[in-house]
Protein backbone atom coordinates (compact mmCIF):
# COMPACT_ATOMS: atom_id res chain seq x y z
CA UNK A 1 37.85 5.24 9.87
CA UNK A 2 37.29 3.05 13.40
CA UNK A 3 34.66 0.84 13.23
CA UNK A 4 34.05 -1.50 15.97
CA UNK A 5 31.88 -4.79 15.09
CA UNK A 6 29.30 -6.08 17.48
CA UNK A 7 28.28 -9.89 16.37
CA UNK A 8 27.72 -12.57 18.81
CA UNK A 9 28.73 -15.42 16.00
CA UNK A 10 31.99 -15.74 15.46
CA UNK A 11 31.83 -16.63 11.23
CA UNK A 12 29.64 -13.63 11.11
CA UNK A 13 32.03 -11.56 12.38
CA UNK A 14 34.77 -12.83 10.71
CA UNK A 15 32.96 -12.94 7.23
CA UNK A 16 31.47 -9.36 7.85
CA UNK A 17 35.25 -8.00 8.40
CA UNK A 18 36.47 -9.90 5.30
CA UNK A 19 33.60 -8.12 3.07
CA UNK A 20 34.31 -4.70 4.83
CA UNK A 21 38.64 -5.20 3.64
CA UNK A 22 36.97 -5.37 0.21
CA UNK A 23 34.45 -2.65 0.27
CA UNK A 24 36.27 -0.35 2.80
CA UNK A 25 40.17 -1.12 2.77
CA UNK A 26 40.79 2.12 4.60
CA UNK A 27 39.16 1.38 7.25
CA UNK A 28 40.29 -0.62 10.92
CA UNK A 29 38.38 -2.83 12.90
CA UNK A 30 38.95 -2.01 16.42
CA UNK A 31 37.27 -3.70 18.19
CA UNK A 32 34.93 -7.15 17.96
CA UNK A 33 32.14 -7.87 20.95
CA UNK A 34 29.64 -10.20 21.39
CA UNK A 35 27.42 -9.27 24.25
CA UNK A 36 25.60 -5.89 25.66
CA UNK A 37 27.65 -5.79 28.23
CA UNK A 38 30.74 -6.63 26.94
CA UNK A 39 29.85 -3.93 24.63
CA UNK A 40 29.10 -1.33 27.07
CA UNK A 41 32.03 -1.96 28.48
CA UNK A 42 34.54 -1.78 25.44
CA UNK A 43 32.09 1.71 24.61
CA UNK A 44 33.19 2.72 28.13
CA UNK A 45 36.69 2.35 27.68
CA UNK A 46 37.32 3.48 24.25
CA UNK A 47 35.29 6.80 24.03
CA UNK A 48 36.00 10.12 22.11
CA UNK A 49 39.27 11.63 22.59
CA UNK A 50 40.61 8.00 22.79
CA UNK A 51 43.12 6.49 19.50
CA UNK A 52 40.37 3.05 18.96
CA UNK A 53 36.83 5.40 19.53
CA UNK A 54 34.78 4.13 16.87
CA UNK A 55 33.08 6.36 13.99
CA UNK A 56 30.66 3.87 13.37
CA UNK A 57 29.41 0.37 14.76
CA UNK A 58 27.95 -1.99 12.99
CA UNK A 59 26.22 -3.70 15.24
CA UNK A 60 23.69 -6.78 15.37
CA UNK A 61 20.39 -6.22 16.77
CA UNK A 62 19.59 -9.73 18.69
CA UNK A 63 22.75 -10.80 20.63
CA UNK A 64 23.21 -13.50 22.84
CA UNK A 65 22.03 -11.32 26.14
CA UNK A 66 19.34 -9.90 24.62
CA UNK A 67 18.73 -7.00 21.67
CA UNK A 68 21.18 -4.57 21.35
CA UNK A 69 18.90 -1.41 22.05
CA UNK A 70 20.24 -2.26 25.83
CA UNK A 71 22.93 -0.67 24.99
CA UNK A 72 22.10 2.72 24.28
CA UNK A 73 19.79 2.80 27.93
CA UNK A 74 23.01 2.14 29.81
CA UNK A 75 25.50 4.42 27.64
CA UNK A 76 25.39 7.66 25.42
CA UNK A 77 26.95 6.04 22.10
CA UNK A 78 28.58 8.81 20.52
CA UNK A 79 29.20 7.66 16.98
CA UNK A 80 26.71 6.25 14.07
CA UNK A 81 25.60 2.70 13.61
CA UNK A 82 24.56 0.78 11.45
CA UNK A 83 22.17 -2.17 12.64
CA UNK A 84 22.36 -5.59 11.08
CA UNK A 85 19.80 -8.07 11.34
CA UNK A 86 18.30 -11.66 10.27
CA UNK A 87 14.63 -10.13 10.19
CA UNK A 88 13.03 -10.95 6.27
CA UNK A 89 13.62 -7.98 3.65
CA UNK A 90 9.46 -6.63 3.88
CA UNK A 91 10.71 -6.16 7.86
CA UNK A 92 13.54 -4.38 6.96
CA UNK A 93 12.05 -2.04 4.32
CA UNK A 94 9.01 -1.63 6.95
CA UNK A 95 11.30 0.46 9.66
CA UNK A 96 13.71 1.82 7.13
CA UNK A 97 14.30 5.74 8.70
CA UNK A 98 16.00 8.00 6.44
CA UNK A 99 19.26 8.78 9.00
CA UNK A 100 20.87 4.96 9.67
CA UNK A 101 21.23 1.81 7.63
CA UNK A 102 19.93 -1.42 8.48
CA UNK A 103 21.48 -4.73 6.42
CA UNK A 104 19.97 -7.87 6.32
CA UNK A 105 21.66 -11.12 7.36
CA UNK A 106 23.99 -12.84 5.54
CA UNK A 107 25.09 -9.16 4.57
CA UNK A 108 26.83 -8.68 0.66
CA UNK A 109 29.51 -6.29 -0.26
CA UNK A 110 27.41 -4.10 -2.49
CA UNK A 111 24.95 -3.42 0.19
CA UNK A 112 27.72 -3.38 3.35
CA UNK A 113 29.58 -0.47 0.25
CA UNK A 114 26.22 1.64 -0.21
CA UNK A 115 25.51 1.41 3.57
CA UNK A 116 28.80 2.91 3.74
CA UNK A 117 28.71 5.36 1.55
CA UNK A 118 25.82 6.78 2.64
CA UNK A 119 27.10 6.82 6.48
CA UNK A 120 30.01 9.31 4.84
CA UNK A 121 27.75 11.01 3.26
CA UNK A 122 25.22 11.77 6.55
CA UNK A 123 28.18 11.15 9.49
CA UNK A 124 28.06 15.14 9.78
CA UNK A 125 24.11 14.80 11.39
CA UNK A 126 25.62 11.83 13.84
CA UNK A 127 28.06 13.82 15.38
CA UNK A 128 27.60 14.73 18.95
CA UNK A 129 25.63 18.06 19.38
CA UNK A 130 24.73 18.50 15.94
CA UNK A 131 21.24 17.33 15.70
CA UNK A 132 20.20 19.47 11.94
CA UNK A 133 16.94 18.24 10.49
CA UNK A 134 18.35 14.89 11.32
CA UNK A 135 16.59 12.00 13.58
CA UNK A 136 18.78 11.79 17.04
CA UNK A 137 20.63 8.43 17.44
CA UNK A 138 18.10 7.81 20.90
CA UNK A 139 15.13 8.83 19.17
CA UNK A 140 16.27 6.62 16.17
CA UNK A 141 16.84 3.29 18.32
CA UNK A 142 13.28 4.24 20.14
CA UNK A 143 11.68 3.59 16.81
CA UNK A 144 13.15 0.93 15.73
CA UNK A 145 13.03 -0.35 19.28
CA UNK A 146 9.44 -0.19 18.96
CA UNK A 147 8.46 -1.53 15.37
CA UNK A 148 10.82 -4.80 15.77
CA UNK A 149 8.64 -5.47 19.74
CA UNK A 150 6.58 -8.57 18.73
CA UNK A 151 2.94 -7.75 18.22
CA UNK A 152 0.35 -8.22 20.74
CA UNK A 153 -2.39 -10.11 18.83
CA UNK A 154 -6.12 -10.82 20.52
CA UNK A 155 -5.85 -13.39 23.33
CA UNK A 156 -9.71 -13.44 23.97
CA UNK A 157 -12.94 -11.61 23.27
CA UNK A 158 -16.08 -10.57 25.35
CA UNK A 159 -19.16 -11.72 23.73
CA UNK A 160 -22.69 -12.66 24.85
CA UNK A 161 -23.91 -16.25 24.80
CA UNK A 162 -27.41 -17.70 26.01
CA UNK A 163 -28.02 -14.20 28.08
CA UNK A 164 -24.53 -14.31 30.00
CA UNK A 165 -21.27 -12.15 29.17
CA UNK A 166 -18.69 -15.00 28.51
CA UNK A 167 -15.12 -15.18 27.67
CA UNK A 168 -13.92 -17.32 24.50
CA UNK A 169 -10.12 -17.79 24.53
CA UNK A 170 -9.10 -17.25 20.10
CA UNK A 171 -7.60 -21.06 20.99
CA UNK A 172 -11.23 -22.19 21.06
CA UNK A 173 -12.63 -20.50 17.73
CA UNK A 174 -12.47 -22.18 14.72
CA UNK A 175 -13.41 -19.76 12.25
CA UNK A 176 -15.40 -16.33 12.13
CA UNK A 177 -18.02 -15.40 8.99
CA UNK A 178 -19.78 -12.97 8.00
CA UNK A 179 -23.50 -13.63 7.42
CA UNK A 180 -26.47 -11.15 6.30
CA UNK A 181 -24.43 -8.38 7.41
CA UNK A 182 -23.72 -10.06 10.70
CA UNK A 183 -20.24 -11.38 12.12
CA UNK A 184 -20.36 -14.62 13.93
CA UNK A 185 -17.65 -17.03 15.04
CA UNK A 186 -17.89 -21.23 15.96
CA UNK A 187 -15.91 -22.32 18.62
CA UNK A 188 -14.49 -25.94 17.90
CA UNK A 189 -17.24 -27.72 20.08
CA UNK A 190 -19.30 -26.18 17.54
CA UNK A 191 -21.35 -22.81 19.59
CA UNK A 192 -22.13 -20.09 17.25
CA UNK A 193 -21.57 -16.51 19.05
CA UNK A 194 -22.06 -12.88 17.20
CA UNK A 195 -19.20 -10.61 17.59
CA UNK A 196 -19.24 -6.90 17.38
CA UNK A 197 -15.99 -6.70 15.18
CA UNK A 198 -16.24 -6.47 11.67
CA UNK A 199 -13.76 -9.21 9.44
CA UNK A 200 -11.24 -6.04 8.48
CA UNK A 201 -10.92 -5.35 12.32
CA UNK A 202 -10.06 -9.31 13.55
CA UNK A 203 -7.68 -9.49 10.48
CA UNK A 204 -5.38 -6.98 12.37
CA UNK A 205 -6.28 -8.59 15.77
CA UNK A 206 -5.51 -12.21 15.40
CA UNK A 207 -1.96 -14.06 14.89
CA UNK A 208 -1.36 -14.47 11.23
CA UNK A 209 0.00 -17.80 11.67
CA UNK A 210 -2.89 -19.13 13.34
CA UNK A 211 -5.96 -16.97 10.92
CA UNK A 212 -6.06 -16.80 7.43
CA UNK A 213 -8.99 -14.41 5.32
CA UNK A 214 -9.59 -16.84 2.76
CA UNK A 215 -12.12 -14.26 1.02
CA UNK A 216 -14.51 -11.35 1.95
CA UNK A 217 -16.77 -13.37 4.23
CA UNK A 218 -14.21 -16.22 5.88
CA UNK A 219 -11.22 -16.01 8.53
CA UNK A 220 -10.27 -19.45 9.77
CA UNK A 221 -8.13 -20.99 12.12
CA UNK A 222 -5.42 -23.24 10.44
CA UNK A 223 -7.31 -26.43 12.66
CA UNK A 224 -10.76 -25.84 11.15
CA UNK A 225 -8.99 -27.18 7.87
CA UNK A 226 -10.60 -30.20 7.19
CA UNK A 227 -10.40 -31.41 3.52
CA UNK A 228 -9.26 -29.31 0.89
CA UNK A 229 -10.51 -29.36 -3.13
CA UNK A 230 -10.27 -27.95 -6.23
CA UNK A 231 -13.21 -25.15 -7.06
CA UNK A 232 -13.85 -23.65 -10.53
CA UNK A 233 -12.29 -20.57 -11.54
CA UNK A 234 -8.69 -21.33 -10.51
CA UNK A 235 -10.35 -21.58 -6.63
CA UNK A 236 -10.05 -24.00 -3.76
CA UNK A 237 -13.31 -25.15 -1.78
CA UNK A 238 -12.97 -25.55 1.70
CA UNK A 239 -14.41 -28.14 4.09
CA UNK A 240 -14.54 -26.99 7.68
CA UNK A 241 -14.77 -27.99 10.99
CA UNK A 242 -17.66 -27.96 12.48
CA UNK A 243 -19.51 -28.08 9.50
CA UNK A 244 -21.19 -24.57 7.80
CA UNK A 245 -23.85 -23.79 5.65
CA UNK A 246 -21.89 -21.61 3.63
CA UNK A 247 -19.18 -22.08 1.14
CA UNK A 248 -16.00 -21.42 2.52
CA UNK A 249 -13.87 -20.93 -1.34
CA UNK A 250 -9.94 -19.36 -1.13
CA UNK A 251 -10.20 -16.94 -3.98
CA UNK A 252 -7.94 -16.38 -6.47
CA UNK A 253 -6.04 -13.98 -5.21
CA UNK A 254 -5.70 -15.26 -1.69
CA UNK A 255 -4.22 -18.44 -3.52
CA UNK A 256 -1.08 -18.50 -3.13
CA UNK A 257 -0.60 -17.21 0.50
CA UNK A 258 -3.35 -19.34 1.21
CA UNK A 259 -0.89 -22.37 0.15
CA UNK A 260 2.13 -20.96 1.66
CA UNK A 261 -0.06 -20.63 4.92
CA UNK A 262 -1.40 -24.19 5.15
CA UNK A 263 2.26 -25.27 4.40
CA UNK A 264 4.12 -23.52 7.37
């Protein structure tokens, strides 16, 4: 079996061919780029019918030019692949498609051997022209393609203020609440503005590293923190700024993320 290795760090490819001798001894490495287009290029030159075509490429997904996807929009790639990547494991699992292996970053033997084996045992729905109940190789990159593009999170929002329509960048809001069946946000100067989106709805809208839900009636900005304490119950009280009415307490479950939050 060819496989040709596309890594743009030189110990990473060199480990990644030592753990494939061990897992794969039969099999010959023809071929290591770094870049798209040196990629495209090698692809170009060594296709079917030629001695070094590849049957499979494992190939990285962010290279030094840019992500590898490139690659397939300026050549048909006629053999399988199987992407690596440095994205975290609950990534991974999320875009997981039953046709093509993805292995995290720094890769081990026992997952590079069952990524592998299962390529022998589906290679027969990669081949060229036989696309079965399988997932084609371009519709396959499209959706990874699209699950790894970073999400576009809520830049500003429309709401009305003293009887004008105004614009409030997120930047500017330090926390929203809900209150008597009402959602409101303060900005940091302190202005208190409803909002027509319900707490569940600005959890998927805003950056998670800037918002936390600390409980059913609080998402705060990570600079409205002002002075955290202990709370009853295994909780932590919360003093905000600008100051609120209302108790702002992390429950128990939102502890620990909570923590790991505030400490990023």
């Amino acid at each position: 079996m060819n496989i040709l290795i596309v890594e743009d760090e030189e110990m990473a490819a060199k480990k990644l061919i030592k753990t494939l001798a061990s897992v794969e001894p039969t099999a010959t490495v023809v071929g290591v780029t770094g870049s798209i287009w040196e990629t495209v290029a090698w692809l170009q030159a060594n296709g079917p019918g030629q001695t070094s075509a590849p049957d499979l490429v494992l190939m990285d997904i962010e290279l030094a030019d840019g992500q590898s996807f490139q690659i397939f929009k300026e050549i048909d790639v006629k053999c399988s692949v199987i992407f690596t990547t440095s994205y975290d494991e609950y990534a991974i699992k999320a875009f997981k498609v039953n046709s093509v292996d993805y292995l995290l970053k720094p890769i081990q033997a026992d997952e590079l051997e069952a990524a592998l084996a299962k390529f022998h045992r589906l290679k027969a729905h990669y081949r060229s022209g036989n696309t079965g109940n399988a997932l084609t190789m371009e519709k396959l990159v499209q959706e990874l393609h699209q699950k790894l593009q970073p999400k576009e999170y809520r830049q500003r929002f429309l709401v009305t203020y003293a009887h004008k329509l105004i614009a409030v960048d997120t930047q500017q809001i330090a926390y929203f609440f809900s209150d008597n069946k009402m959602n409101q946000f303060k900005t940091i100067d302190g202005r208190k503005m409803a909002i027509d989106y319900t707490l569940d709805e600005l959890e998927t809208m805003l950056d998670p590293r800037h918002f936390f839900r600390i409980n059913r009636s609080f998402l705060i900005s990570v600079s409205c923190v002002d002075q955290i304490q202990p709370y009853f119950g295994n909780r932590l009280a919360l003093q905000l700024k600008p100051a609120i009415d209302k108790e702002a307490v992390v429950s128990r479950e939102k502890l620990t993320p909570f923590k790991d939050w505030m400490g990023k």
